[in-house]
N, C-alpha and C. Protein backbone atom coordinates (compact mmCIF):
# COMPACT_ATOMS: atom_id res chain seq x y z
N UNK A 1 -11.25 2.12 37.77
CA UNK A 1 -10.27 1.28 37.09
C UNK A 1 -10.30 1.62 35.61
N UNK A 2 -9.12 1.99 35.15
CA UNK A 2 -9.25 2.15 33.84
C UNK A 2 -8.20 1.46 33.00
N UNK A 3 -8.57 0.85 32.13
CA UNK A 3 -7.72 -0.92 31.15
C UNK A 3 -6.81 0.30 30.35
N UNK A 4 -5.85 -0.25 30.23
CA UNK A 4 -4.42 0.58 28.80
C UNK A 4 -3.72 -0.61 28.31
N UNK A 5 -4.31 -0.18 26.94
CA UNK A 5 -4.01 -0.93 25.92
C UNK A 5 -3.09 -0.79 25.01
N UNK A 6 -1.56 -1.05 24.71
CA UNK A 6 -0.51 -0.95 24.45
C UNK A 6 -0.23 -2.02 23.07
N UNK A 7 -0.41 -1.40 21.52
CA UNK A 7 -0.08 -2.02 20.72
C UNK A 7 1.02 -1.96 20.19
N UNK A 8 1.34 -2.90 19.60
CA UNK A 8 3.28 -3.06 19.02
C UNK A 8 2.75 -3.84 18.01
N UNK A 9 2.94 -3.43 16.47
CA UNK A 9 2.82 -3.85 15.24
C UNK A 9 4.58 -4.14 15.21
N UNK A 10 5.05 -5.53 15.00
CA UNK A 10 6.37 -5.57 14.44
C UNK A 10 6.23 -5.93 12.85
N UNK A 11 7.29 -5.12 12.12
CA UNK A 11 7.54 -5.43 10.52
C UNK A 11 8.60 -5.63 9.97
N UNK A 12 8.81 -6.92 9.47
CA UNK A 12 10.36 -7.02 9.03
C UNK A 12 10.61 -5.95 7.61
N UNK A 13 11.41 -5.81 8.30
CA UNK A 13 12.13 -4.44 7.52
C UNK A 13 13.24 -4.84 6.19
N UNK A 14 12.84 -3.73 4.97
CA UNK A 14 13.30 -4.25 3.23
C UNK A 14 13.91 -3.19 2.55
N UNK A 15 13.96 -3.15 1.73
CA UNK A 15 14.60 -2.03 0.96
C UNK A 15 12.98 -1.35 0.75
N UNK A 16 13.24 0.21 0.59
CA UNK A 16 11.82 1.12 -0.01
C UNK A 16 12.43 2.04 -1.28
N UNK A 17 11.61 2.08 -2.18
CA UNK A 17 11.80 2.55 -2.97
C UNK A 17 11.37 4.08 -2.42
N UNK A 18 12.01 5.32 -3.44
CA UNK A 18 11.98 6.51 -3.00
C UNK A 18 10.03 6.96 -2.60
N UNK A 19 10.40 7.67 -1.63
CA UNK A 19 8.82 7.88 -1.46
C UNK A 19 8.78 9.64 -0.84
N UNK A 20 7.59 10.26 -0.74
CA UNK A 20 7.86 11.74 -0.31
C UNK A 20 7.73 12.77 -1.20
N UNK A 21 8.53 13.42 -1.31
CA UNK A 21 8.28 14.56 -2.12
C UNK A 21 8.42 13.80 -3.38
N UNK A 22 7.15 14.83 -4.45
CA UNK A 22 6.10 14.41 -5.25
C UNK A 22 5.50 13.26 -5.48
N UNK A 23 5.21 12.51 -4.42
CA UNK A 23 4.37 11.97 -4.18
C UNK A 23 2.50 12.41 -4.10
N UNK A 24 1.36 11.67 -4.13
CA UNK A 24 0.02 12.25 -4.11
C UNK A 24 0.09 11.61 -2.88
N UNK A 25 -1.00 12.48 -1.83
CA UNK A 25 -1.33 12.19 -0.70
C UNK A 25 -2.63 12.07 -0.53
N UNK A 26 -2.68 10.79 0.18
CA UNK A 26 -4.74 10.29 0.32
C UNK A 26 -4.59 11.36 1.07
N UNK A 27 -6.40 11.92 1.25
CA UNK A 27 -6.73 12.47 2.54
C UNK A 27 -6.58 11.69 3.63
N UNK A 28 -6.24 12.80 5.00
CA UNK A 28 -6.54 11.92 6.45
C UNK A 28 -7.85 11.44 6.38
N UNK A 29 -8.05 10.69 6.53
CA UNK A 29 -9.74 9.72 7.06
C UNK A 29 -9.46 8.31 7.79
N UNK A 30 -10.50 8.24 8.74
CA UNK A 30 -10.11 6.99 9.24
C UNK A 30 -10.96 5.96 7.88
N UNK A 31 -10.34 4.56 7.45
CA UNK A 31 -11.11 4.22 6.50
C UNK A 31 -11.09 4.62 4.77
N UNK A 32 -10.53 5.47 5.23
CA UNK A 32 -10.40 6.53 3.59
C UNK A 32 -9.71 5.86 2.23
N UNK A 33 -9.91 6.26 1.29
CA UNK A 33 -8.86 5.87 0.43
C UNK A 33 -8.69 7.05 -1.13
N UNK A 34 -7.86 6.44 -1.75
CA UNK A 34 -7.72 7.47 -2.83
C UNK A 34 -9.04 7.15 -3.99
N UNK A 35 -9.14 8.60 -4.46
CA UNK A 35 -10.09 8.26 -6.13
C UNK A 35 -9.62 7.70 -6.61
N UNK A 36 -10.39 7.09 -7.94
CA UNK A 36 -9.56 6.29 -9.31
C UNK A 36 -7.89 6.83 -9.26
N UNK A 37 -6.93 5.77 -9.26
CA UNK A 37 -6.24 6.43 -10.05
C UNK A 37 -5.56 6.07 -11.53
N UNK A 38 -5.86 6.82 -12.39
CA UNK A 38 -5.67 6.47 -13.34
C UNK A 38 -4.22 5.59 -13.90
N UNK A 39 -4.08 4.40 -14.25
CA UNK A 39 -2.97 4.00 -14.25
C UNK A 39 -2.10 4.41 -15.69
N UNK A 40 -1.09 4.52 -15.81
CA UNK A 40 -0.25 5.04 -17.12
C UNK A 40 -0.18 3.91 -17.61
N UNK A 41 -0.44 2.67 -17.71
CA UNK A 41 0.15 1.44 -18.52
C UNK A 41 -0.77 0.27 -17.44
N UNK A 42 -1.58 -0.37 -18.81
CA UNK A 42 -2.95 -1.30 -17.89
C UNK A 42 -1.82 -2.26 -16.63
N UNK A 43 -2.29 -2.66 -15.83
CA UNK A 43 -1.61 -3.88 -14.89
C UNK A 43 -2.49 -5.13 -14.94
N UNK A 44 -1.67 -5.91 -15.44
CA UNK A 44 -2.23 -7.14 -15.30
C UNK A 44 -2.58 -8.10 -14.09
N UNK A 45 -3.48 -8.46 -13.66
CA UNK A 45 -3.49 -9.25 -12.04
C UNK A 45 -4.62 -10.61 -12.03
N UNK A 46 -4.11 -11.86 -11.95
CA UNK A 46 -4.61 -13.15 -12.32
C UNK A 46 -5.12 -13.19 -13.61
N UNK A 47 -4.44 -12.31 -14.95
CA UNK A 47 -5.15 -12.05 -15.99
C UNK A 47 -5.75 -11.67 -16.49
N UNK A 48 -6.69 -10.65 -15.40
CA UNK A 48 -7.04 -9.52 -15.81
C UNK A 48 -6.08 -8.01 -16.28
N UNK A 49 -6.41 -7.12 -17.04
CA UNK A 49 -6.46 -6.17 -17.27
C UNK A 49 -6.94 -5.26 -16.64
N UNK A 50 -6.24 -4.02 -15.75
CA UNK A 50 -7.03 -3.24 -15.07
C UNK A 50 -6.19 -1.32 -15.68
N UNK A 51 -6.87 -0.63 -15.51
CA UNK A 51 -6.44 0.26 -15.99
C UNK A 51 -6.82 1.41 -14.84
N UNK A 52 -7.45 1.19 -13.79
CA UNK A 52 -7.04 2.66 -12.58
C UNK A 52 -6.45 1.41 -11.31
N UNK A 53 -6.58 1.87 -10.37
CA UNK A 53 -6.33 1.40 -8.55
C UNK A 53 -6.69 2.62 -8.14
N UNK A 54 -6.93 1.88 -6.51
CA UNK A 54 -7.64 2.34 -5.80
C UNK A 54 -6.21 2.35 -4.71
N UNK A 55 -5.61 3.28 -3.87
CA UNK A 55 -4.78 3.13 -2.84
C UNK A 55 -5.81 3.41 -1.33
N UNK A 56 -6.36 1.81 -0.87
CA UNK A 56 -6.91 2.04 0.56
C UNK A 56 -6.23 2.55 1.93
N UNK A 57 -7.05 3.42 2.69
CA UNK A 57 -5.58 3.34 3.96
C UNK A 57 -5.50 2.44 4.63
N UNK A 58 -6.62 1.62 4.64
CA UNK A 58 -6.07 0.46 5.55
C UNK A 58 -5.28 -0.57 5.55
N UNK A 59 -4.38 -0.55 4.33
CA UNK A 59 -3.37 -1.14 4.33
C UNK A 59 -3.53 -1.83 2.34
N UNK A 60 -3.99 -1.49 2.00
CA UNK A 60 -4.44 -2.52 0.58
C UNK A 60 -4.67 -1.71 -0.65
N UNK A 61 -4.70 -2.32 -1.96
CA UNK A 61 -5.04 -1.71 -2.96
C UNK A 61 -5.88 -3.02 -3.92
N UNK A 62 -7.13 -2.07 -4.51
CA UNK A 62 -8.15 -2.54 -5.13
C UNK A 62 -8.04 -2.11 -5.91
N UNK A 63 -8.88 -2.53 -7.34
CA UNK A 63 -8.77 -2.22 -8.80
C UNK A 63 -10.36 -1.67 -9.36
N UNK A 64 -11.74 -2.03 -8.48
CA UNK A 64 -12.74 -1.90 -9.66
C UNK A 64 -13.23 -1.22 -8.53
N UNK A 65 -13.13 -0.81 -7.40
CA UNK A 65 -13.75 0.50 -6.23
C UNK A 65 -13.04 0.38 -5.30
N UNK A 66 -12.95 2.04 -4.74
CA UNK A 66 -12.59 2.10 -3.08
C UNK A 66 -13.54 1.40 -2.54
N UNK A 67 -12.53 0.48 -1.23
CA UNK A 67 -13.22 -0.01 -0.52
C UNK A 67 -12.33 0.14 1.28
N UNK A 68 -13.33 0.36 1.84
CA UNK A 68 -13.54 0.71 3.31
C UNK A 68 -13.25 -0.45 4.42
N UNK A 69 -13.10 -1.72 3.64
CA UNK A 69 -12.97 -2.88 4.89
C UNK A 69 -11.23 -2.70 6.06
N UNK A 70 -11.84 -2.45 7.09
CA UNK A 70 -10.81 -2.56 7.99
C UNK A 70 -10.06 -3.99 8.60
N UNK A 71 -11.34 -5.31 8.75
CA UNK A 71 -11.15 -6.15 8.83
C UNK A 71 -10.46 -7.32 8.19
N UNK A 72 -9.37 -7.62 8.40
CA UNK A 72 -9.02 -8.83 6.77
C UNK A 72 -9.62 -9.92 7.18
N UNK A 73 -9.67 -10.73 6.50
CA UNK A 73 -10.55 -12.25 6.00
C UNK A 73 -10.36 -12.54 5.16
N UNK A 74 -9.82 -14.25 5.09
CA UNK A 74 -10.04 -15.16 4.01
C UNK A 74 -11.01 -15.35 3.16
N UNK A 75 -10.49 -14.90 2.21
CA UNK A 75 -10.88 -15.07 0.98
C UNK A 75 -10.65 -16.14 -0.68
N UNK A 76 -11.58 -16.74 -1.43
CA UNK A 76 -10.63 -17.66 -1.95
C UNK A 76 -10.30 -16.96 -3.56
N UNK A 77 -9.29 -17.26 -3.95
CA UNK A 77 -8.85 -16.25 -5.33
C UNK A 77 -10.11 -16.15 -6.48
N UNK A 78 -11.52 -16.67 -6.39
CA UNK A 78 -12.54 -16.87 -6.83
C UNK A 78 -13.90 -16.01 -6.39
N UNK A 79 -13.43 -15.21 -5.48
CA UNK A 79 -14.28 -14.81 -4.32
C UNK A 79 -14.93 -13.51 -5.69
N UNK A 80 -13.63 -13.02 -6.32
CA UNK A 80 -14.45 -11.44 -7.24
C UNK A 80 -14.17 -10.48 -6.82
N UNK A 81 -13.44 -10.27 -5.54
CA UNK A 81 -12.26 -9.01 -5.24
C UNK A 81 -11.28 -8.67 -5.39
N UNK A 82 -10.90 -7.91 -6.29
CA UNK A 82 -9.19 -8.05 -6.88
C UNK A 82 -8.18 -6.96 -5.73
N UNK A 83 -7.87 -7.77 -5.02
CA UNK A 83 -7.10 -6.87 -3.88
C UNK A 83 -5.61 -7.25 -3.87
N UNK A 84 -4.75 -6.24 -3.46
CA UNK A 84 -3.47 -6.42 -3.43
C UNK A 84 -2.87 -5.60 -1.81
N UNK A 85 -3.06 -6.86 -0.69
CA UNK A 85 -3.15 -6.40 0.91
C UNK A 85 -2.03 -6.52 1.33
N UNK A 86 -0.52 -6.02 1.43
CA UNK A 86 0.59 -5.65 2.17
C UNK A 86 0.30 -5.75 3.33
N UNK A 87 -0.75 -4.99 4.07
CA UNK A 87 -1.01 -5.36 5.34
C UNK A 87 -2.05 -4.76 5.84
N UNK A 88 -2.86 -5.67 5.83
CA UNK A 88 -4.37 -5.35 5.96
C UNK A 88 -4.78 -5.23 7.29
N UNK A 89 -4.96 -3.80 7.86
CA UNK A 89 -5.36 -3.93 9.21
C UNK A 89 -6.35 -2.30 8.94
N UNK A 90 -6.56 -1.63 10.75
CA UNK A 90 -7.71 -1.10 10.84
C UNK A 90 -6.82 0.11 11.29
N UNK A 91 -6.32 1.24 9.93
CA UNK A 91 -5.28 2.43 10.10
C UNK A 91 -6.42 3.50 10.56
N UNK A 92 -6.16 4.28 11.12
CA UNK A 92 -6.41 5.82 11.60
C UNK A 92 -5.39 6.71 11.09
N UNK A 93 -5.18 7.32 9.89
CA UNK A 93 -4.42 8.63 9.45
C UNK A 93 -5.28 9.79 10.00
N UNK A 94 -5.80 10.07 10.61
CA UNK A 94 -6.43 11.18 10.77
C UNK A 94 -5.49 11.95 11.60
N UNK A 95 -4.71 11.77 13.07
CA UNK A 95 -3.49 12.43 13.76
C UNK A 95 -2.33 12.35 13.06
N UNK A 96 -1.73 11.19 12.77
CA UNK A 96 -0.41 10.86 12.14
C UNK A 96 -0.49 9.64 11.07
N UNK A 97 0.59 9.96 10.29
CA UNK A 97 0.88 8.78 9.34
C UNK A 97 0.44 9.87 7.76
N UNK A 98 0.92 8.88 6.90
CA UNK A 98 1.02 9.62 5.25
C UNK A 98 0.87 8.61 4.74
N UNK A 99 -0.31 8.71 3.64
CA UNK A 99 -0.73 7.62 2.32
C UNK A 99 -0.28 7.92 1.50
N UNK A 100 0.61 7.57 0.66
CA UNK A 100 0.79 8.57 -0.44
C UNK A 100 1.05 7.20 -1.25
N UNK A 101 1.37 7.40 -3.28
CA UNK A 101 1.54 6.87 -4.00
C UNK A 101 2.21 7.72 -5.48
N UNK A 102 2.60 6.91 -6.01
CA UNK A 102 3.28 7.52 -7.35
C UNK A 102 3.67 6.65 -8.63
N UNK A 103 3.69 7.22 -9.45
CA UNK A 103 4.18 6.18 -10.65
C UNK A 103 5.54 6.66 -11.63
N UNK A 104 6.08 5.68 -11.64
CA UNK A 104 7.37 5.96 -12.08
C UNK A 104 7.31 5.55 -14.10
N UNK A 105 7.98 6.10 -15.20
CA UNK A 105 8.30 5.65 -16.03
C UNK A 105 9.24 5.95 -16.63
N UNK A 106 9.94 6.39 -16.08
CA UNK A 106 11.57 6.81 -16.20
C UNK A 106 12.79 6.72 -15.05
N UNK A 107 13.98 6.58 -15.13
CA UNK A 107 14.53 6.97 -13.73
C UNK A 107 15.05 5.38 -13.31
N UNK A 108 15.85 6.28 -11.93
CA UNK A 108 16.51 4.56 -10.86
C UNK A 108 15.64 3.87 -10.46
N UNK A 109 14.45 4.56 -10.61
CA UNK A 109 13.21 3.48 -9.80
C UNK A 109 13.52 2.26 -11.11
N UNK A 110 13.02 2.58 -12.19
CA UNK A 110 12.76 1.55 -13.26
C UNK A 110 14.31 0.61 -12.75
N UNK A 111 15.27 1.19 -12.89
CA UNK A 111 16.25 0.33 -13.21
C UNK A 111 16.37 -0.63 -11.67
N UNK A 112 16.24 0.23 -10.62
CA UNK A 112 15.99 -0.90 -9.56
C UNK A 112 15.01 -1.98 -9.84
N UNK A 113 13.62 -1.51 -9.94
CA UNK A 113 12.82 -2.61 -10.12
C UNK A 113 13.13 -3.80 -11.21
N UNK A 114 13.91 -3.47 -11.87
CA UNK A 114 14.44 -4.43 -12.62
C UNK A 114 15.51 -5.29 -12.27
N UNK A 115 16.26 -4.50 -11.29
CA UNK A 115 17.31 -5.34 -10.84
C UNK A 115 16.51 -6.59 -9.66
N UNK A 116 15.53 -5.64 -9.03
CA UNK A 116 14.99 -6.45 -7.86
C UNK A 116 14.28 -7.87 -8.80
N UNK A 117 13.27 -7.72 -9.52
CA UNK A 117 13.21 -8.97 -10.02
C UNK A 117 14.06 -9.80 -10.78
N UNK A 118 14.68 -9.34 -10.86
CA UNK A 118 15.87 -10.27 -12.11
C UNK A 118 16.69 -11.18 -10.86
N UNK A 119 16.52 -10.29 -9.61
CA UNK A 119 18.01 -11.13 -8.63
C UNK A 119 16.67 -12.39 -8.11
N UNK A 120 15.85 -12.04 -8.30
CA UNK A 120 14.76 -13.73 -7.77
C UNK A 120 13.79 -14.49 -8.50
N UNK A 121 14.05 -13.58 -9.81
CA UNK A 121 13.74 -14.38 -10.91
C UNK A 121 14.20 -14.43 -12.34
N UNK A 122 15.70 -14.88 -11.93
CA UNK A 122 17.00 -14.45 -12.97
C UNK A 122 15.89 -14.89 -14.57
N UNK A 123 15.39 -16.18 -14.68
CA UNK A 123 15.10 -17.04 -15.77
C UNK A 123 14.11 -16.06 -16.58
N UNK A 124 13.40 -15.17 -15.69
CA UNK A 124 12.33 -13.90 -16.36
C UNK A 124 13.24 -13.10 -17.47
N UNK A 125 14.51 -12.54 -17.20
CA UNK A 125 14.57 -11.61 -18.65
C UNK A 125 13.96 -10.37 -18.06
N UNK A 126 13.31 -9.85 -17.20
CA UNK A 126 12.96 -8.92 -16.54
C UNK A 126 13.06 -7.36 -17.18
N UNK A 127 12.45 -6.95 -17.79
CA UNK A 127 12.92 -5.28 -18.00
C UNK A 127 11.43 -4.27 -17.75
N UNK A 128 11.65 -3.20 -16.39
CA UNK A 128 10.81 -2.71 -16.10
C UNK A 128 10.45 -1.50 -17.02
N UNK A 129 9.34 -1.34 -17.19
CA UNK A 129 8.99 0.27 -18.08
C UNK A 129 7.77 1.08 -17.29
N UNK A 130 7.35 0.63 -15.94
CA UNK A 130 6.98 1.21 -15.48
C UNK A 130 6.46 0.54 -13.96
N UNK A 131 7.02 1.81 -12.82
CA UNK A 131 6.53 1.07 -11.45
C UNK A 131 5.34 1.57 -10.50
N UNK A 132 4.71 1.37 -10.10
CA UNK A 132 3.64 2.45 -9.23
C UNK A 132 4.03 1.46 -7.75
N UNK A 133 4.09 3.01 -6.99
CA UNK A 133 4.79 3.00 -5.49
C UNK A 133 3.75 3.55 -4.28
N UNK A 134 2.82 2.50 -3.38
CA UNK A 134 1.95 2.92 -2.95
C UNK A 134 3.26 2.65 -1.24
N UNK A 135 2.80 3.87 -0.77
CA UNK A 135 3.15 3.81 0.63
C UNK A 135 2.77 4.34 1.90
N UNK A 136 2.23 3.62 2.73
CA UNK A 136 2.03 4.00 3.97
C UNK A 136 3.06 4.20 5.68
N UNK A 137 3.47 5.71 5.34
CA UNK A 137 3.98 6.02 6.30
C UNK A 137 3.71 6.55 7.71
N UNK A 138 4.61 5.76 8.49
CA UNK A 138 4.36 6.21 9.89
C UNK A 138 2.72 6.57 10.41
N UNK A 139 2.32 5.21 9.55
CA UNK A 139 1.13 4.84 10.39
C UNK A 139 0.24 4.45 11.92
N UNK A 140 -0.47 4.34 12.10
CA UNK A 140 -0.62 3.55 13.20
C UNK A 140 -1.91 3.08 13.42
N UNK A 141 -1.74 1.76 14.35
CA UNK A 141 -3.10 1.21 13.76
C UNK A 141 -4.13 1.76 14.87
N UNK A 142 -5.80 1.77 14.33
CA UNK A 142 -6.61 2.16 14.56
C UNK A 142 -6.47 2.66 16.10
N UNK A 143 -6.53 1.47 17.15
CA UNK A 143 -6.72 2.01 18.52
C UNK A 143 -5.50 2.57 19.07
N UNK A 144 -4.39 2.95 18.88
CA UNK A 144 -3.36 3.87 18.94
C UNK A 144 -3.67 5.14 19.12
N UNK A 145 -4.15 5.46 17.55
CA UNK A 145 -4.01 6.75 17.23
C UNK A 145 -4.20 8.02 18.65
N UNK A 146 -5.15 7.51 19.40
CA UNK A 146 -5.24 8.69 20.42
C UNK A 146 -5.09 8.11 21.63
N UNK A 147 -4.69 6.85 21.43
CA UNK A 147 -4.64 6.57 23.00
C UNK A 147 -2.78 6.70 23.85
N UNK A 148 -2.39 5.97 24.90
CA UNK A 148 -2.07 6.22 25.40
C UNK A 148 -0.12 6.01 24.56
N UNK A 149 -0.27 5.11 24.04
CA UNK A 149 1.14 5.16 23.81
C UNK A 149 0.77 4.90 22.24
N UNK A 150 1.92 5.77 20.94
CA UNK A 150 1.55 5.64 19.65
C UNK A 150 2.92 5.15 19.12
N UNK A 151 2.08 4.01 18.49
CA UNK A 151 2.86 3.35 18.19
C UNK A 151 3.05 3.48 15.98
N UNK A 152 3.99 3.03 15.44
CA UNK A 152 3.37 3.64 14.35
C UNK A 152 4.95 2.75 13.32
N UNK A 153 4.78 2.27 12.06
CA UNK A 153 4.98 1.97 10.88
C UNK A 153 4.89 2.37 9.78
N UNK A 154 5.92 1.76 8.68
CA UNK A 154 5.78 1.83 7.51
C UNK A 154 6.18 0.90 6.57
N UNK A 155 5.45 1.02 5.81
CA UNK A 155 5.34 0.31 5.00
C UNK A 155 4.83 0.60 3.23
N UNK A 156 5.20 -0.45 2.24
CA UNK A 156 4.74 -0.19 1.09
C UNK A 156 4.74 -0.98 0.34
N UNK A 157 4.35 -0.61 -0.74
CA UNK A 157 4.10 -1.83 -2.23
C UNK A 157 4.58 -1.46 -2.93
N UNK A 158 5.26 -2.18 -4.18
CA UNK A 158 6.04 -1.71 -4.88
C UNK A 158 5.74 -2.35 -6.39
């Protein structure tokens, strides 16, 4: 007797900003994530100041180390992990799927991202000068990757 295990990740689907060519690509690793990357303009996050990220494959981005957690868990905004989790699950890039990321400071990206916050937060005054675009394509999650049916997503941060 042998069990088959059939996953279906559903994702409501948004606008993506351009992604692909010249883009940086994490290595395949199961677990893996990118080196420092150096950010062009600090990002602010609960008031901190951070000046690299980390793009994880398992779905997330960190600010003060790569980190390897496949598992998500509650956490309280006090906890001392500065994470930013789109969708935190347990990826396998090693067969299929693309990590990639980029930073914009010129271009339609800027002027979209400006339009995108201004239409849901008209009262902001909004003007972008710079965007970083982490995306995980045509992923799939961990027990997929080699088994019987592959199932696979995308997704990103913007």
């Amino acid at each position: 007797f042998r069990e088959k295990r059939n996953y279906i990740i559903c994702c409501a689907s948004g606008p993506f900003y351009p992604f692909g060519d010249g883009d940086i690509v994490n290595e395949r690793m199961d677990d893996g994530s990118s080196p420092p990357i150096s950010l062009v303009q600090p990002f602010i996050y609960f008031g901190k100041k951070f000046n690299q990220i980390y793009v994880n494959n398992n779905g997330y981005l960190t600010f003060d180390q790569a980190w390897n957690s496949y598992t998500p868990y509650q956490f309280s905004a006090n906890a001392g992990k500065n994470i930013i989790a789109p969708f935190w699950t347990d990826i396998n890039n090693q067969i299929n799927g693309v990590i990639s990321y980029r930073q914009y400071t010129s271009g339609s990206v800027l002027i979209q991202a400006t339009q995108d916050i201004n239409q849901y937060f008209p009262q902001l005054k909004f003007r972008s000068t710079w965007v970083f675009v982490a995306t995980w394509d045509r992923v799939a999650y961990f027990a997929t990757t080699g088994g019987v049916r592959k199932c696979s997503k995308t997704y990103g941060i913007k």
